[in-house]
Protein backbone atom coordinates (compact mmCIF):
# COMPACT_ATOMS: atom_id res chain seq x y z
CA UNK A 1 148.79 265.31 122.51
CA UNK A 2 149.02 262.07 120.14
CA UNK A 3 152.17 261.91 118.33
CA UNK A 4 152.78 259.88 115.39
CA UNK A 5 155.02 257.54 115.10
CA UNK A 6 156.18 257.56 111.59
CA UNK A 7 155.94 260.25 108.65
CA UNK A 8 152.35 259.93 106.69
CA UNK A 9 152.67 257.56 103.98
CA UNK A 10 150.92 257.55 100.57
CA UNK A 11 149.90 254.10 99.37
CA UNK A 12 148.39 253.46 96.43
CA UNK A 13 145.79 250.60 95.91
CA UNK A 14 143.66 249.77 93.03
CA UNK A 15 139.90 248.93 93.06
CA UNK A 16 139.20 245.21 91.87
CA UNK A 17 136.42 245.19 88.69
CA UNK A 18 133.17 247.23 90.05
CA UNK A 19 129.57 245.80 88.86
CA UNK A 20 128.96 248.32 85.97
CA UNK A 21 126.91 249.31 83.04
CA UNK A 22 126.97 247.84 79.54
CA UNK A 23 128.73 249.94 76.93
CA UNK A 24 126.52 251.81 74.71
CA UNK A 25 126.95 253.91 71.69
CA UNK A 26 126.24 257.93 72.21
CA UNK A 27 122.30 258.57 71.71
CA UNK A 28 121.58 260.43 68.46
CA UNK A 29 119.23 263.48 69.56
CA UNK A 30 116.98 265.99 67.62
CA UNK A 31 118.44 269.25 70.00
CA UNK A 32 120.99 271.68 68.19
CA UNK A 33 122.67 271.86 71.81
CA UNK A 34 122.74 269.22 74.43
CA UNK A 35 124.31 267.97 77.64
CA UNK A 36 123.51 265.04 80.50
CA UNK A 37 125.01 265.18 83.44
CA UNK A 38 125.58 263.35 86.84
CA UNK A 39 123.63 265.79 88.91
CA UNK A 40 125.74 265.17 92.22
CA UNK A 41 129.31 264.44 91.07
CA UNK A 42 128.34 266.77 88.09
CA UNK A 43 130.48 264.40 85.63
CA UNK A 44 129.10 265.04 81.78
CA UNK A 45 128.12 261.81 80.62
CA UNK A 46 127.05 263.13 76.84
CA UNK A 47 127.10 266.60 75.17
CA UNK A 48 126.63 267.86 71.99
CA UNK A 49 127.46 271.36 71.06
CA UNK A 50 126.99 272.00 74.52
CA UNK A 51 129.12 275.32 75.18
CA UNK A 52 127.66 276.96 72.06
CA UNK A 53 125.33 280.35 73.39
CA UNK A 54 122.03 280.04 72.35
CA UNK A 55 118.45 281.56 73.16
CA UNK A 56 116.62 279.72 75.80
CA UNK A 57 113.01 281.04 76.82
CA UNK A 58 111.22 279.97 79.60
CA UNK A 59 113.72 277.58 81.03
CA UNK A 60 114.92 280.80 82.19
CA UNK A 61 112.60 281.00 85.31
CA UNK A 62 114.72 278.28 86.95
CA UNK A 63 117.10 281.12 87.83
CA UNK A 64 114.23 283.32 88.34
CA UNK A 65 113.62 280.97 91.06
CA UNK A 66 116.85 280.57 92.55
CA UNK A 67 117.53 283.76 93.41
CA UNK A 68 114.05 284.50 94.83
CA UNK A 69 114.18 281.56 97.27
CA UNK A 70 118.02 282.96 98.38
CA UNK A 71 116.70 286.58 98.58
CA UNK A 72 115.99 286.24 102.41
CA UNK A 73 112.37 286.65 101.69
CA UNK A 74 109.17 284.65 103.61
CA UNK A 75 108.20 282.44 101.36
CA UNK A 76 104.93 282.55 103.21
CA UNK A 77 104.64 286.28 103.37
CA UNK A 78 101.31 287.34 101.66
CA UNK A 79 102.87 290.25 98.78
CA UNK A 80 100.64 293.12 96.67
CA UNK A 81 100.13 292.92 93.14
CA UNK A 82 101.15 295.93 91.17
CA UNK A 83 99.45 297.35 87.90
CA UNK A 84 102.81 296.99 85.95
CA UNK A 85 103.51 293.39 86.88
CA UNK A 86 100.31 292.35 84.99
CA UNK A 87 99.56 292.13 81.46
CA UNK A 88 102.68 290.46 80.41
CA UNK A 89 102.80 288.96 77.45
CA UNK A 90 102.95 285.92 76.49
CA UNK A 91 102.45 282.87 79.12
CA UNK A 92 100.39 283.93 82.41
CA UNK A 93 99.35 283.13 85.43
CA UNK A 94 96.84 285.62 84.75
CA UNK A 95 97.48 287.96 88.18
CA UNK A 96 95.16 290.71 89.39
CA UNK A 97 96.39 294.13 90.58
CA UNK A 98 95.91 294.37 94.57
CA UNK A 99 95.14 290.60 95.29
CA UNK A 100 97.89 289.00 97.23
CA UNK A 101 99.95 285.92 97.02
CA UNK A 102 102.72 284.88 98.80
CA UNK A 103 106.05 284.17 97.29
CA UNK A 104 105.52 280.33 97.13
CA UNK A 105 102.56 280.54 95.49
CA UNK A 106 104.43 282.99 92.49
CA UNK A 107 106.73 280.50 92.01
CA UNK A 108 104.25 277.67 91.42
CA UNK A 109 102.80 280.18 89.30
CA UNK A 110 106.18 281.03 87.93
CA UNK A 111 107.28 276.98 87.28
CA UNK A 112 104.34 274.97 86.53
CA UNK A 113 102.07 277.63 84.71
CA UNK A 114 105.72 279.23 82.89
CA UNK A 115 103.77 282.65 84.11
CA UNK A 116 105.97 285.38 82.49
CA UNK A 117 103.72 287.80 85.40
CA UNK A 118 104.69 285.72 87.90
CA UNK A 119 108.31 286.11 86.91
CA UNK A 120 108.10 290.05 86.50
CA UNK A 121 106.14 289.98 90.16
CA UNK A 122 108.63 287.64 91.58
CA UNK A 123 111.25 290.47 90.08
CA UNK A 124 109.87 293.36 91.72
CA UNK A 125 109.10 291.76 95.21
CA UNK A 126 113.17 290.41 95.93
CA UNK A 127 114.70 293.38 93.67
CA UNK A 128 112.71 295.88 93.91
CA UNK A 129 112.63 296.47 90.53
CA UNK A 130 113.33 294.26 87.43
CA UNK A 131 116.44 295.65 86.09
CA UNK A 132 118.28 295.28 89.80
CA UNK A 133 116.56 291.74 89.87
CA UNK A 134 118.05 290.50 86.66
CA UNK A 135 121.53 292.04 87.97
CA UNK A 136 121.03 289.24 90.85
CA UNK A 137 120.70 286.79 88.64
CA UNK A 138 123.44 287.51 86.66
CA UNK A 139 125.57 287.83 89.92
CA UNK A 140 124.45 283.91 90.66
CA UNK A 141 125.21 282.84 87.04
CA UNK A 142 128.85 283.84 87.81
CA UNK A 143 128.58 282.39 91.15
CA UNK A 144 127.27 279.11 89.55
CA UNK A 145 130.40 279.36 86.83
CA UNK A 146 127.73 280.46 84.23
CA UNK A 147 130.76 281.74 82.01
CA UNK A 148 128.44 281.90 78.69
CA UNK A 149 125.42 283.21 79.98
CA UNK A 150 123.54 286.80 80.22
CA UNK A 151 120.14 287.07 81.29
CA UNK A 152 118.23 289.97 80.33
CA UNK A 153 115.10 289.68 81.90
CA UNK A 154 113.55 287.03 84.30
CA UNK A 155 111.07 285.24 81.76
CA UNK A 156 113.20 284.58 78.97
CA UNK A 157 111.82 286.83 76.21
CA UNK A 158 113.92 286.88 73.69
CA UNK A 159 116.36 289.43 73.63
CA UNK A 160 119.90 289.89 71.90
CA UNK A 161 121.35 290.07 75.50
CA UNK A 162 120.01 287.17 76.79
CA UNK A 163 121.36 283.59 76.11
CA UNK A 164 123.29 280.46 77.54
CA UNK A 165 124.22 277.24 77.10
CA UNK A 166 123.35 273.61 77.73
CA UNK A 167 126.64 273.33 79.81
CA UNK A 168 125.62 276.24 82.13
CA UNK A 169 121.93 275.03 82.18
CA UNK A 170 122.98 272.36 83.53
CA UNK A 171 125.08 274.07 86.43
CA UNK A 172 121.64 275.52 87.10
CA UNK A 173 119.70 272.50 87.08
CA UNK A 174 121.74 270.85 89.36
CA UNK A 175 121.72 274.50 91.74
CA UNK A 176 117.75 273.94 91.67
CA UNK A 177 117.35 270.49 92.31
CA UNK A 178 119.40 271.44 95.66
CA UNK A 179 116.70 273.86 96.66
CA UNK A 180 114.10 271.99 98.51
CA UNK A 181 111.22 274.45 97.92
CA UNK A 182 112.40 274.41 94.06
CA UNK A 183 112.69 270.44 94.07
CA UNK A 184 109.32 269.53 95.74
CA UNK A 185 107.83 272.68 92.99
CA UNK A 186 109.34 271.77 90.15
CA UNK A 187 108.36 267.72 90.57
CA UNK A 188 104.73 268.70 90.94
CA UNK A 189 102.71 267.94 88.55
CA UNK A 190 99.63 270.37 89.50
CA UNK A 191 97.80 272.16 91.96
CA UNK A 192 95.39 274.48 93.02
CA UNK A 193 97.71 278.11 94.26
CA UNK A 194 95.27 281.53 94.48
CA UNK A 195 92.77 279.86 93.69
CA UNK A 196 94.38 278.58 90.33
CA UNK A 197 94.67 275.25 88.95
CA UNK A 198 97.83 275.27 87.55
CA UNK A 199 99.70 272.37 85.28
CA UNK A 200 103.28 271.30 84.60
CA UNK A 201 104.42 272.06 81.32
CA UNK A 202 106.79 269.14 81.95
CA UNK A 203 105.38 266.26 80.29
CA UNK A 204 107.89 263.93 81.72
CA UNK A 205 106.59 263.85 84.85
CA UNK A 206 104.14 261.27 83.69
CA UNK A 207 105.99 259.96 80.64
CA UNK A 208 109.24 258.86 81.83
CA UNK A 209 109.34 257.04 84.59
CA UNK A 210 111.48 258.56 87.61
CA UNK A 211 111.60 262.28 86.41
CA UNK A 212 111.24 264.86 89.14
CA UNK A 213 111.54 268.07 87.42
CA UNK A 214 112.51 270.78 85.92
CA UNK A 215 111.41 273.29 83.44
CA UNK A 216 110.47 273.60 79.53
CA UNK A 217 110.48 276.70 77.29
CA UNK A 218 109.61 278.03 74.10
CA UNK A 219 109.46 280.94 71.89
CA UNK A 220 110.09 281.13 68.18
CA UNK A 221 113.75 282.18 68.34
CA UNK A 222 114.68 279.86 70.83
CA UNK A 223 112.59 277.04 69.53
CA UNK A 224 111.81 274.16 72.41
CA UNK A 225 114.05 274.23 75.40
CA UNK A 226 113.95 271.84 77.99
CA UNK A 227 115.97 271.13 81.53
CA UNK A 228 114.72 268.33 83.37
CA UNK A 229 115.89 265.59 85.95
CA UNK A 230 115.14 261.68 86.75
CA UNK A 231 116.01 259.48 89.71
CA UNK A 232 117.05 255.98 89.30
CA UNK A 233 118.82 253.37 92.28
CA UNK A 234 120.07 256.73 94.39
CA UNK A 235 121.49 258.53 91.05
CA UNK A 236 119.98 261.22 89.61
CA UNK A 237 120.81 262.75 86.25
CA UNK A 238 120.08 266.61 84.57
CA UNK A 239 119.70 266.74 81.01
CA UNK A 240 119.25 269.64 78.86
CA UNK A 241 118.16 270.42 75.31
CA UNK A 242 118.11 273.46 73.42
CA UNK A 243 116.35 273.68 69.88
CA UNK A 244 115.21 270.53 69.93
CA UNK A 245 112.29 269.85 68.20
CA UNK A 246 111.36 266.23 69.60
CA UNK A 247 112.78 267.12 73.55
CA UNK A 248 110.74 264.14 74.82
CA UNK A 249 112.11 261.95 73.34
CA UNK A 250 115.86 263.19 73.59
CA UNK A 251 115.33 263.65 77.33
CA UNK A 252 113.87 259.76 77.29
CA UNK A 253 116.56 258.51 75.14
CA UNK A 254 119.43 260.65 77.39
CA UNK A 255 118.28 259.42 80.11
CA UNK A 256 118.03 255.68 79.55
CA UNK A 257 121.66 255.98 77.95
CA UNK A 258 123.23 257.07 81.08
CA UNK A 259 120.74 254.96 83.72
CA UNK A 260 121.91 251.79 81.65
CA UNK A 261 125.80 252.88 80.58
CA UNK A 262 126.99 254.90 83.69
CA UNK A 263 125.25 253.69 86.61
CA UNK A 264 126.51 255.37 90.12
CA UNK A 265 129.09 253.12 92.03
CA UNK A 266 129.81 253.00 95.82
CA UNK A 267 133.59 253.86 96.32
CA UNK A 268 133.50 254.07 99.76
CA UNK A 269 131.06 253.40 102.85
CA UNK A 270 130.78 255.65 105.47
CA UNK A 271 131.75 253.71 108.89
CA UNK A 272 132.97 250.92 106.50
CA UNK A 273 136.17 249.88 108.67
CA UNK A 274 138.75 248.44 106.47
CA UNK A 275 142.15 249.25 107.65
CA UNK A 276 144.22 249.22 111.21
CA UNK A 277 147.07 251.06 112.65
CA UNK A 278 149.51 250.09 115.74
CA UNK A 279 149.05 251.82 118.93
CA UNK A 280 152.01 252.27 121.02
CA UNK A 281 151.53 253.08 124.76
CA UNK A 282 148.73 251.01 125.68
CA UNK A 283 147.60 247.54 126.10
CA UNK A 284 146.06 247.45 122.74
CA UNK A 285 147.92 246.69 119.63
CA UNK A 286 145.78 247.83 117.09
CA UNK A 287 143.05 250.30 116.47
CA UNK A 288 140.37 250.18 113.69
CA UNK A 289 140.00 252.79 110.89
CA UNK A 290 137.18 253.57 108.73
CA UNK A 291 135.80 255.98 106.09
CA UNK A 292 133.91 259.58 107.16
CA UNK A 293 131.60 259.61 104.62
CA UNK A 294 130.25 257.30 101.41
CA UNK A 295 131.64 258.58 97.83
CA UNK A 296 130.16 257.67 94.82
CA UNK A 297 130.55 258.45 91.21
CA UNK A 298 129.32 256.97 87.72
CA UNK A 299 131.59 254.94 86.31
CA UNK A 300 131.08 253.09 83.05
CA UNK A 301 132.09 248.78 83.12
CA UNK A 302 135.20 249.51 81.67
CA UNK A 303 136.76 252.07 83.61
CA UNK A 304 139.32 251.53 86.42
CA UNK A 305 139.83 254.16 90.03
CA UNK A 306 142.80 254.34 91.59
CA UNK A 307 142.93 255.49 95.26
CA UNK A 308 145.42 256.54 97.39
CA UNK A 309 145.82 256.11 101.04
CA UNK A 310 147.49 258.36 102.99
CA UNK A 311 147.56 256.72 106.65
CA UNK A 312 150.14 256.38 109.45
CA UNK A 313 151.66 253.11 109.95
CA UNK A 314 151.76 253.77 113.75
CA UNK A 315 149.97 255.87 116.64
CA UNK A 316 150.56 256.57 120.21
CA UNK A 317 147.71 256.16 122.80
CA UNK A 318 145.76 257.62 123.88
CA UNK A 319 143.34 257.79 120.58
CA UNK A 320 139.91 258.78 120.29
CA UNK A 321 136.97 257.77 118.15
CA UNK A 322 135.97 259.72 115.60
CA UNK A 323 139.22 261.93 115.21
CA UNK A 324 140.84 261.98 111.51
CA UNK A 325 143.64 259.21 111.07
CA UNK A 326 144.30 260.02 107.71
CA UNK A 327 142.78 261.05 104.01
CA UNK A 328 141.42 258.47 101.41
CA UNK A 329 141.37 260.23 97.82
CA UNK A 330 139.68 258.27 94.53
CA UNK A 331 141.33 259.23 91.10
CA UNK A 332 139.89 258.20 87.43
CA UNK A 333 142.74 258.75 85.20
CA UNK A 334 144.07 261.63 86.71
CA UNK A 335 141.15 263.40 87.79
CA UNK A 336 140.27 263.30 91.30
CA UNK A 337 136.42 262.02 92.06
CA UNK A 338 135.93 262.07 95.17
CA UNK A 339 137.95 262.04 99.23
CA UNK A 340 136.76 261.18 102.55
CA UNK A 341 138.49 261.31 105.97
CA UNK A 342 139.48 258.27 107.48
CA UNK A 343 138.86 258.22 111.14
CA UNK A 344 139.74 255.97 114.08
CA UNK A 345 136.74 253.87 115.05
CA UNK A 346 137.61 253.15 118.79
CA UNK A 347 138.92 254.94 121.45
CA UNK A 348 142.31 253.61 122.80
CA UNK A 349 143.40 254.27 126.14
CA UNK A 350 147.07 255.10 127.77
CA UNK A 351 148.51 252.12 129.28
CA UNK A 352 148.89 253.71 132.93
CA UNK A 353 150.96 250.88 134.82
CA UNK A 354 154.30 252.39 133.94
CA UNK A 355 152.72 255.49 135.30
CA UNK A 356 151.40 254.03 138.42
CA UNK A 357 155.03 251.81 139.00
CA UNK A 358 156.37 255.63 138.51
CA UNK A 359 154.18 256.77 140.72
CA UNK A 360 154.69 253.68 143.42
CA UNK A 361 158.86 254.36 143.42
CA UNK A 362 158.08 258.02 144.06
CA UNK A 363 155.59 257.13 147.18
CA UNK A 364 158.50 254.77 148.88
CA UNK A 365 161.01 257.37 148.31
CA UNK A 366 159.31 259.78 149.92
CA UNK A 367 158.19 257.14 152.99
CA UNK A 368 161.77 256.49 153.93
CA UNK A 369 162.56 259.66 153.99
CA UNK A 370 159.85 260.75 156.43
CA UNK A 371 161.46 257.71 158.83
CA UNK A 372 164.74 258.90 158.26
CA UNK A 373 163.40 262.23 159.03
CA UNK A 374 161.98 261.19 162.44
């Protein structure tokens, strides 16, 4: 077994100046409530009011989604239309009693046409019923660290009971986007489903340039709700706005404040080796040691990360690639961003000629003593 030669040490190292984006003041949006955030590191990059409970309509479906697609059910499986999951009012997908669809084809219904049937259908085929459905959802919420939100249905009618937040929108945005039936949905902009032609809502998808989803909403109570994301150079960013009366242009304006001021930076390359460690035991001196994975994170120009190194300053043979050497951990302030394994990139092998002169002494010893012997 490989033994260490000395106790882990922690070293700390500072990155030199990373290629960032230019300061820029905090966008001034129309929305009551509003967050952006970094949809894989989940770092808020602006909010505004954005843990204050509010109504949010249809941008409710997006967890109507969610916990359809994790309900275990076939997407592909054709499903019944009942009597009572037609009718519903307000926004439709207009569904027949006895035709069938499959799942996938509700929840284009459900995300491009806002189809408050398709959400009650969607309800009753992965619940069972509605009220056991909505339970689900509020299960995931918590799951998600929702804290602020109750759903009360699966359309987003509004109802006293039902509300949430731009801050735990956002959690749910970035839950969707992980989904790849939700993500390849919700970036579509139409298509033909049951014989349908269905629309986005989402005018972003052809106004701003690198959106790929999500979901709008609406209803008088609520006023217009919106959750959508955009992809820029490998980062992509969630915004939401609640109540906002011009949400095109507060998702447009978000997102070119934190494309241009917190653009994602590379902290560390998967395979990158950068460091070495003594071996002892073994005709080699020193063996290589790189990163396990890349980390990145969005980092403003004027903003410093500190990492520390924990690493041994010596090894004993033999070593093999790809086992962990030591940790790498990235701090901003205090706040830890991001950690990777370091790992040896070669394998080392035990220097066996003390073994074999061992092994020599031990052959002659026992030669003479056969002679002797005879």
């Amino acid at each position: 077994m490989k033994r260490l030669a000395v106790a882990m040490l922690a070293v700390l190292l500072t990155l030199g100046t990373l290629p960032a984006g230019a300061a820029s003041s905090a966008p001034e949006v129309s929305a009551s409530s509003a967050i952006l955030v970094d949809a894989d590191s989940g770092r808020v990059l602006y909010e505004k009011n954005a843990h204050e409970q509010r109504s949010i309509a249809s941008i409710t479906k997006l967890m109507t989604a969610l916990v359809a697609v994790e309900c275990g059910l076939d997407p592909d499986k054709k499903l019944t239309i009942c009597q009572e999951w037609t009718g519903i009012e307000g926004s439709s997908m207009y569904l027949k009693a006895g035709e069938e669809l499959t799942l996938r084809e509700l929840l284009y219904g459900l995300l491009l046409a806002s189809g408050n049937d398709a959400a009650v259908a969607i309800a009753g085929c992965c619940g069972g019923d509605v009220e056991t459905f909505v339970s689900y959802m509020n299960d995931k919420a918590q799951e998600l660290g929702m804290a602020d939100t109750h759903f009360a249905n699966p359309n987003g009618l509004d109802d006293p009971e039902h509300y949430s937040t731009a801050a735990d929108m956002a959690l749910l945005g970035r839950a969707v986007m992980e989904q790849p039936l939700l993500a390849e949905i919700v970036a579509t902009g139409s298509a033909t489903v049951a014989g349908r032609s269905l629309t986005n809502h989402n005018k972003l998808l052809w106004q701003y340039e690198g959106c790929i989803g999500l979901k709008t909403g609406y209803t008088d109570e609520a006023g217009r709700t919106l959750v959508s994301c955009a992809q820029r150079n490998g980062q992509r960013l969630i915004a939401v706005t609640l109540n906002a009366p011009d949400d095109w242009r507060d998702h447009t304006t978000l997102f070119d404040y934190g494309f241009a001021t917190w653009p994602r930076q590379i902290l560390a390359r998967a395979g990158k080796e950068a460091w070495s460690v003594r071996v002892s035991g073994s005709l080699v001196g020193l063996v290589g040691v790189c990163t396990y994975n890349d980390i990145y994170y969005p980092l403003s120009q004027d903003e410093r990360v500190r990492a520390v190194l924990t690493l041994a300053r010596e090894v004993e043979a033999p070593v093999k690639k790809g086992s962990i050497a030591g940790e790498i951990r990235f701090y901003l302030d205090e706040t830890l961003i991001g950690t990777s394994y370091l790992v040896y990139s070669q394998d080392v092998h035990t220097d066996l000629s003390k073994y074999e002169s061992l092994l020599e002494r031990i052959g002659n010893f026992f030669q003479r003593y056969i002679k002797a012997a005879k």
